[in-house]
PDB file of N, CA and C in Angstrom:
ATOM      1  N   UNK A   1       0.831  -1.198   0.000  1.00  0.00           N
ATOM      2  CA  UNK A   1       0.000   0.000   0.000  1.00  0.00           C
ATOM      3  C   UNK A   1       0.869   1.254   0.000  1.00  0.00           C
ATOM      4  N   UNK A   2       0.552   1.941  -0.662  1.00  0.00           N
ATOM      5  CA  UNK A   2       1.116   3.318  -0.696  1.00  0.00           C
ATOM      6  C   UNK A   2       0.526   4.531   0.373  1.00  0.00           C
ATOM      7  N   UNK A   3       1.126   5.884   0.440  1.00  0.00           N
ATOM      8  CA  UNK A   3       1.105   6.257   2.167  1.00  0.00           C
ATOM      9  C   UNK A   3      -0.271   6.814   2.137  1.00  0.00           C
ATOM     10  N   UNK A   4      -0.984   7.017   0.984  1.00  0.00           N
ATOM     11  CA  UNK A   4      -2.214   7.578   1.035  1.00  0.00           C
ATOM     12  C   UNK A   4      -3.387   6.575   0.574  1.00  0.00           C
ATOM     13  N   UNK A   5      -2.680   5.085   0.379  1.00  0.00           N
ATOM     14  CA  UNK A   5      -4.105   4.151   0.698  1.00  0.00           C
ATOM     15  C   UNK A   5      -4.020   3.968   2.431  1.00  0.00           C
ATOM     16  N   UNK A   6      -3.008   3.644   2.522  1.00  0.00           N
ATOM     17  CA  UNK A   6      -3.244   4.058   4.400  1.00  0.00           C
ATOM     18  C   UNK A   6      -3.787   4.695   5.040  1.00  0.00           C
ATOM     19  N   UNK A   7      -3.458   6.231   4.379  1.00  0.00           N
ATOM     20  CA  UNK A   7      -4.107   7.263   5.499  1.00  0.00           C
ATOM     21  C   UNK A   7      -5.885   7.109   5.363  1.00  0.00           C
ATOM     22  N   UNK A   8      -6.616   6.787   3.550  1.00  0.00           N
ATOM     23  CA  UNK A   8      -7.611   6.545   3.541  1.00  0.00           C
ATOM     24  C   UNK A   8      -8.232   4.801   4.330  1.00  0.00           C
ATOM     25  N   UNK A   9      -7.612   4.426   4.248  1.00  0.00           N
ATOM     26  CA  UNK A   9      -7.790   3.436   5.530  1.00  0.00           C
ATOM     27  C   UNK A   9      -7.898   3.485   6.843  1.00  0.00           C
ATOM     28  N   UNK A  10      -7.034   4.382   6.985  1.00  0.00           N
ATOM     29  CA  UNK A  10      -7.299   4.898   8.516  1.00  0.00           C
ATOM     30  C   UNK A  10      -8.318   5.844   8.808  1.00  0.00           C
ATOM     31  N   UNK A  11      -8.968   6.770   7.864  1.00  0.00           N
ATOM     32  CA  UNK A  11      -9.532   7.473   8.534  1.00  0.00           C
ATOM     33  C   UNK A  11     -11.125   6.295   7.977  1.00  0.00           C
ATOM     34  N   UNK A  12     -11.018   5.852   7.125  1.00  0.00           N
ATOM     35  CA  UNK A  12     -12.537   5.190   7.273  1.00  0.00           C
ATOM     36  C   UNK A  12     -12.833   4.163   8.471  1.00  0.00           C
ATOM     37  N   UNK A  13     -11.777   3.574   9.158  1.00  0.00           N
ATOM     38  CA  UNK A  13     -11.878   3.453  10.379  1.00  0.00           C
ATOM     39  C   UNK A  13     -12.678   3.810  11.913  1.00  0.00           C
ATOM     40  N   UNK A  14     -12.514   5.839  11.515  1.00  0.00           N
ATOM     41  CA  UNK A  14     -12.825   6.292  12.069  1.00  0.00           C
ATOM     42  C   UNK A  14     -14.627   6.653  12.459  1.00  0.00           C
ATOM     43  N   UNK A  15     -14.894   6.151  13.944  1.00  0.00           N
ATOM     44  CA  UNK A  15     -16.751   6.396  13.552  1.00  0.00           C
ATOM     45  C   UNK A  15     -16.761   7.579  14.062  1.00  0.00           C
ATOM     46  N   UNK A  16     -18.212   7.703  14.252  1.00  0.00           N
ATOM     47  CA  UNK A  16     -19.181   9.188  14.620  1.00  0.00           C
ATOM     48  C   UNK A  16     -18.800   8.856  15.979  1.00  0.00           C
ATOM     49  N   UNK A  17     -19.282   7.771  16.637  1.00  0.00           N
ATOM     50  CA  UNK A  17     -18.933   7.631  18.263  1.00  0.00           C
ATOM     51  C   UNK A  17     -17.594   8.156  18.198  1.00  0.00           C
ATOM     52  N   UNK A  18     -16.374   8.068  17.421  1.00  0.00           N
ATOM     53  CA  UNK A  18     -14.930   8.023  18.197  1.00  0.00           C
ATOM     54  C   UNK A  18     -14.545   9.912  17.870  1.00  0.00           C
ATOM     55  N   UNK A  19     -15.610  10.449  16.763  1.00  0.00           N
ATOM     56  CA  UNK A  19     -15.456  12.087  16.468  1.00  0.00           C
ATOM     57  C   UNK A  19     -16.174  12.310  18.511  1.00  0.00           C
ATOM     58  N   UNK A  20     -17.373  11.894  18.477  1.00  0.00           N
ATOM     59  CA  UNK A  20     -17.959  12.607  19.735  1.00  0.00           C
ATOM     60  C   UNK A  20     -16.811  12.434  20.974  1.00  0.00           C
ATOM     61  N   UNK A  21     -16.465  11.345  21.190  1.00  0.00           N
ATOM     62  CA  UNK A  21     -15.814  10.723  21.854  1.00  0.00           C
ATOM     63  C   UNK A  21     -14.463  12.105  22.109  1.00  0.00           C
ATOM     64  N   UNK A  22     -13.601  11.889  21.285  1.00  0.00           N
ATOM     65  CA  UNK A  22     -12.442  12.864  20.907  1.00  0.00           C
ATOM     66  C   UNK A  22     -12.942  14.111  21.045  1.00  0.00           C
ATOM     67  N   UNK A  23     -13.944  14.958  20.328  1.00  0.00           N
ATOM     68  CA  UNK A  23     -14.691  16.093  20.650  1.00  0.00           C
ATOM     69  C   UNK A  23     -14.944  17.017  22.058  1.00  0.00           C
ATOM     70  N   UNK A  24     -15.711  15.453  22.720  1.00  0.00           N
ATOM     71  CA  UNK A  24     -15.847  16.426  24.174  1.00  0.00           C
ATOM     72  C   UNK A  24     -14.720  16.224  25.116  1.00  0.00           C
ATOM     73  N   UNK A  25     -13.932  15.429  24.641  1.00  0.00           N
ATOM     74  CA  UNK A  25     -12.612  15.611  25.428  1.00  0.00           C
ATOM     75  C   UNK A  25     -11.488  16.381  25.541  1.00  0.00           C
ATOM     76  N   UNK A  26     -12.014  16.990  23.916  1.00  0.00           N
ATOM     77  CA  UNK A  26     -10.659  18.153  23.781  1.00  0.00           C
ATOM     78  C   UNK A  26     -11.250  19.183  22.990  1.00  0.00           C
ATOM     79  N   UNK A  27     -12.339  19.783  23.018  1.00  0.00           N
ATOM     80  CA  UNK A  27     -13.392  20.789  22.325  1.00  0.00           C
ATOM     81  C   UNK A  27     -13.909  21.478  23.616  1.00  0.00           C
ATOM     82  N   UNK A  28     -13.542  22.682  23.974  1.00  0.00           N
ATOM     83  CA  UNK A  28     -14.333  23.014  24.968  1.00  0.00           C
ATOM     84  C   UNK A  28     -15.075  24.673  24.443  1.00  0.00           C
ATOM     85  N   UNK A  29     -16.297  24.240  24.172  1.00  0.00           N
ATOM     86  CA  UNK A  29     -17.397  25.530  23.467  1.00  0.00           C
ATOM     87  C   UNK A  29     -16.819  26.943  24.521  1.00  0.00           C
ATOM     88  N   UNK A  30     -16.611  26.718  25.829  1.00  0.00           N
ATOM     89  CA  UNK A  30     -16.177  27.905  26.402  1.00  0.00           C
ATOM     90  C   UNK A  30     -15.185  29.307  26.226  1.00  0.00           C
ATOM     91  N   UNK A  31     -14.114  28.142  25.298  1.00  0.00           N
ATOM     92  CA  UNK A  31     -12.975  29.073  24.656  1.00  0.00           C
ATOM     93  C   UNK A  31     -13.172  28.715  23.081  1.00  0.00           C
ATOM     94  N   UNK A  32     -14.240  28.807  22.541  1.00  0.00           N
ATOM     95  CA  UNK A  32     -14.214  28.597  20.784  1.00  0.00           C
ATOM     96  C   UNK A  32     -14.054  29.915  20.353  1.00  0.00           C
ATOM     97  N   UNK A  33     -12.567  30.250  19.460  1.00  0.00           N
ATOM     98  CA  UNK A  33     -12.683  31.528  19.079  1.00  0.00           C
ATOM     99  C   UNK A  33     -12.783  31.418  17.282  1.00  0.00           C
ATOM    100  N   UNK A  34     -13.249  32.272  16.627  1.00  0.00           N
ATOM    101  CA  UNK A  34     -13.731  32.542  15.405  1.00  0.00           C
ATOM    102  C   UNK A  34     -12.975  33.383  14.630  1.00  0.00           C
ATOM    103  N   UNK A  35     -12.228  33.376  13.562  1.00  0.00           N
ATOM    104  CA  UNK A  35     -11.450  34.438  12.907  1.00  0.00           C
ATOM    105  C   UNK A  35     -12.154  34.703  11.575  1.00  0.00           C
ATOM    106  N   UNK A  36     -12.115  35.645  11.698  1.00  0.00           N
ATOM    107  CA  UNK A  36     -12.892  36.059  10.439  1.00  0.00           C
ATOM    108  C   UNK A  36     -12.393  36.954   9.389  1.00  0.00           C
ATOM    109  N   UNK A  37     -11.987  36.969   8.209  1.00  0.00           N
ATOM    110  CA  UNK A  37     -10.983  37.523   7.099  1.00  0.00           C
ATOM    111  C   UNK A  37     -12.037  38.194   6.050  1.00  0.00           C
ATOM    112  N   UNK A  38     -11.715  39.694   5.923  1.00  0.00           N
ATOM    113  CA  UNK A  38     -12.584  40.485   5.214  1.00  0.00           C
ATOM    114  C   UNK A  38     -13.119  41.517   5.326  1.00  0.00           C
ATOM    115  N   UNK A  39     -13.647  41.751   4.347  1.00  0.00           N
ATOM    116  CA  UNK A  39     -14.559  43.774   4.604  1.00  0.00           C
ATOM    117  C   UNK A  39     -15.813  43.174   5.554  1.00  0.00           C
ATOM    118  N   UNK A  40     -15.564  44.040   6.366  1.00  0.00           N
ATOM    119  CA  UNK A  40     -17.107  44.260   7.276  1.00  0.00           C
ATOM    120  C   UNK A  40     -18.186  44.480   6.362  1.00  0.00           C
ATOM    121  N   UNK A  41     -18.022  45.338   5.582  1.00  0.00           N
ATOM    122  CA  UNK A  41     -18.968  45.655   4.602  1.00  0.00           C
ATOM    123  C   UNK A  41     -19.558  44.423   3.907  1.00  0.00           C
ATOM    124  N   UNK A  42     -18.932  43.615   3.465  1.00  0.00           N
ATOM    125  CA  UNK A  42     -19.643  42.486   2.509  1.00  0.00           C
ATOM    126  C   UNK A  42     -19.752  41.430   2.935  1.00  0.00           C
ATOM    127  N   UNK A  43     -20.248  41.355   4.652  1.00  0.00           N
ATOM    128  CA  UNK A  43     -20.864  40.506   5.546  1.00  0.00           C
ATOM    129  C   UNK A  43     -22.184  40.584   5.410  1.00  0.00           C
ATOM    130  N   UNK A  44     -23.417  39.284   5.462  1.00  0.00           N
ATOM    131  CA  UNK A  44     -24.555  39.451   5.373  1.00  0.00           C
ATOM    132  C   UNK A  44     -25.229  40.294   6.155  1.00  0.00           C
ATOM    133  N   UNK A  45     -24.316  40.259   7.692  1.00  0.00           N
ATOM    134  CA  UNK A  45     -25.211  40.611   9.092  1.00  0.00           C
ATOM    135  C   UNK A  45     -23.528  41.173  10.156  1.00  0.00           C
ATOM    136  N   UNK A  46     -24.159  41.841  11.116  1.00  0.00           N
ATOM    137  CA  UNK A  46     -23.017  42.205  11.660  1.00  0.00           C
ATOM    138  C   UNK A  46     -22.318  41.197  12.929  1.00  0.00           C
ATOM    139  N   UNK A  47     -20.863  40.996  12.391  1.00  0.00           N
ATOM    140  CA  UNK A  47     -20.277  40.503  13.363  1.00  0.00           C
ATOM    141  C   UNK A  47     -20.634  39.496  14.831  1.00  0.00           C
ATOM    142  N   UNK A  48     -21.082  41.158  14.838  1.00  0.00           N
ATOM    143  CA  UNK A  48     -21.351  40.721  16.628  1.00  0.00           C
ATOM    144  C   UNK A  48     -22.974  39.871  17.251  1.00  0.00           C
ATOM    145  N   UNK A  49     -23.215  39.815  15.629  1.00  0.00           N
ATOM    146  CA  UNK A  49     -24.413  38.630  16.067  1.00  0.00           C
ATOM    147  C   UNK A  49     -23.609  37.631  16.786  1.00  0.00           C
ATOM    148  N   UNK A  50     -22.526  37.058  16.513  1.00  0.00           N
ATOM    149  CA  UNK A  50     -21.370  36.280  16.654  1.00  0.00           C
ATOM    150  C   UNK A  50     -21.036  35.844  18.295  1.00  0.00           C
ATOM    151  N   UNK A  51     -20.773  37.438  18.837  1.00  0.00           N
ATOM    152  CA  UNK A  51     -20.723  37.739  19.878  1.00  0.00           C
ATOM    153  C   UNK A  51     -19.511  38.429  19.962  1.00  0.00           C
ATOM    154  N   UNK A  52     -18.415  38.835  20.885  1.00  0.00           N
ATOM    155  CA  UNK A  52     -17.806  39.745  21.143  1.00  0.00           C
ATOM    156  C   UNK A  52     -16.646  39.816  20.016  1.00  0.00           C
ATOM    157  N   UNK A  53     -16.638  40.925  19.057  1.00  0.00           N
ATOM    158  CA  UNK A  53     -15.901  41.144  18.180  1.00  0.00           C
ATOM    159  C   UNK A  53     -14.453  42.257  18.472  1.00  0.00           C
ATOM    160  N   UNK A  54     -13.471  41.909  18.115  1.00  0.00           N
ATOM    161  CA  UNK A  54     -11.778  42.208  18.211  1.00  0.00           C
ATOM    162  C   UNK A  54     -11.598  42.883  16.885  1.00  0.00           C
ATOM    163  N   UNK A  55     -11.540  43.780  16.370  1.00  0.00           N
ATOM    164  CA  UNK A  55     -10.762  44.111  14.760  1.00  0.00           C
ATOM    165  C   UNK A  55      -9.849  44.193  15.113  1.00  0.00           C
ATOM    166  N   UNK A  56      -8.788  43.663  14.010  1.00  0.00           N
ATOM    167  CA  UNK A  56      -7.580  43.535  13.893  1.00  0.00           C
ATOM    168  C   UNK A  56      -7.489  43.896  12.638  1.00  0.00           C
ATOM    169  N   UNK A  57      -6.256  45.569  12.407  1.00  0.00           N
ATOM    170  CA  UNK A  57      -6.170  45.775  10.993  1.00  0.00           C
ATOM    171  C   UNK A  57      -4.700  45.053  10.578  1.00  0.00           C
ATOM    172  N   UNK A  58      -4.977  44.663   9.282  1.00  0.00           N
ATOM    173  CA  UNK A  58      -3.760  43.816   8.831  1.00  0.00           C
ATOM    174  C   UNK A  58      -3.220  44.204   7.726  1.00  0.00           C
ATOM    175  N   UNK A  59      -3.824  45.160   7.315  1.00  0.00           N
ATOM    176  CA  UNK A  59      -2.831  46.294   5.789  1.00  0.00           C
ATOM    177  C   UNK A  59      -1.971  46.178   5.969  1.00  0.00           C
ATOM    178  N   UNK A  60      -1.659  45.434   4.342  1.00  0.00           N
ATOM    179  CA  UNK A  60       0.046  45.554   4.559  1.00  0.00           C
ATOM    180  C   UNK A  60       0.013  46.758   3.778  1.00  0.00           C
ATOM    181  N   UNK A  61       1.501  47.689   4.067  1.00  0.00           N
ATOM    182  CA  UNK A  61       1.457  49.148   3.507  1.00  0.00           C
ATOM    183  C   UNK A  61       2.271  48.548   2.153  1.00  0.00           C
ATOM    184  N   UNK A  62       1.507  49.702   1.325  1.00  0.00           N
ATOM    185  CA  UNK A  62       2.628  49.388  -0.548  1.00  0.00           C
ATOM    186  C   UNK A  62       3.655  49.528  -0.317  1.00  0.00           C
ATOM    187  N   UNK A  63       4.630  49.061  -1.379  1.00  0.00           N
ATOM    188  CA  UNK A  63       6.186  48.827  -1.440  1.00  0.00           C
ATOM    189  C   UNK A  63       6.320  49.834  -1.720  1.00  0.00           C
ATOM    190  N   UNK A  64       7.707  50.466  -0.944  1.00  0.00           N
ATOM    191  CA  UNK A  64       8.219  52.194  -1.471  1.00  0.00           C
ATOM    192  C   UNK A  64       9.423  51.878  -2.870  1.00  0.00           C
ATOM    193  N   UNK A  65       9.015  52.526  -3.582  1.00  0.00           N
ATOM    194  CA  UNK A  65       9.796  52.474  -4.711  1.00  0.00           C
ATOM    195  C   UNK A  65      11.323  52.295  -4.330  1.00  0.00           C
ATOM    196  N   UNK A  66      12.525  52.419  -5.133  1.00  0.00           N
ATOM    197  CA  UNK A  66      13.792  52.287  -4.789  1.00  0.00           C
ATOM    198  C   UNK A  66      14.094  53.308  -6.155  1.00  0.00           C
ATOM    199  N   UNK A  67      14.567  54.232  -5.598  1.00  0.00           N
ATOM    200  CA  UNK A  67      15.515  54.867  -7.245  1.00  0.00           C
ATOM    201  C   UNK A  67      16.734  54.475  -7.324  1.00  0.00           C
ATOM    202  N   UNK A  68      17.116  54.228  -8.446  1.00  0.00           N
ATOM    203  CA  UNK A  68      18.579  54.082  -8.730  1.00  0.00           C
ATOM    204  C   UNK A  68      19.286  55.066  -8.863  1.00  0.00           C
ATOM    205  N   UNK A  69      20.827  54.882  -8.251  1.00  0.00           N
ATOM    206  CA  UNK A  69      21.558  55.703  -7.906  1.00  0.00           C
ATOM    207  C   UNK A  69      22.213  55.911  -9.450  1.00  0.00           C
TER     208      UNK A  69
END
């Protein structure tokens, strides 16, 4: 078998019991945080339906030219 009939072997292995299982053991809804990439503007609804929203601006600034000497 080659390394990706394996890995598809292994994960069909995997059931719904062993996702729940794994889930509530290491998923805790208390700290689920959400990142979200984009114009505010061309969101259906705002944010904070969501619940507590952080902006973070991430512009990168344009390249400054270089003149030659």
């Amino acid at each position: 078998l080659n390394f990706m009939d394996k890995v598809k072997k292994g994960i069909e292995k995997v059931s719904k019991k062993d996702i729940r299982r794994v889930a509530q053991k290491y998923l805790r809804p208390d700290k689920v945080q959400i990142l979200v990439v984009g114009k505010k503007e061309s969101f259906d609804k705002p944010l904070s339906t969501l619940g507590e929203v952080n902006v973070i601006d991430i512009k990168i600034p344009p390249l400054k030219s270089k003149k030659k000497k």
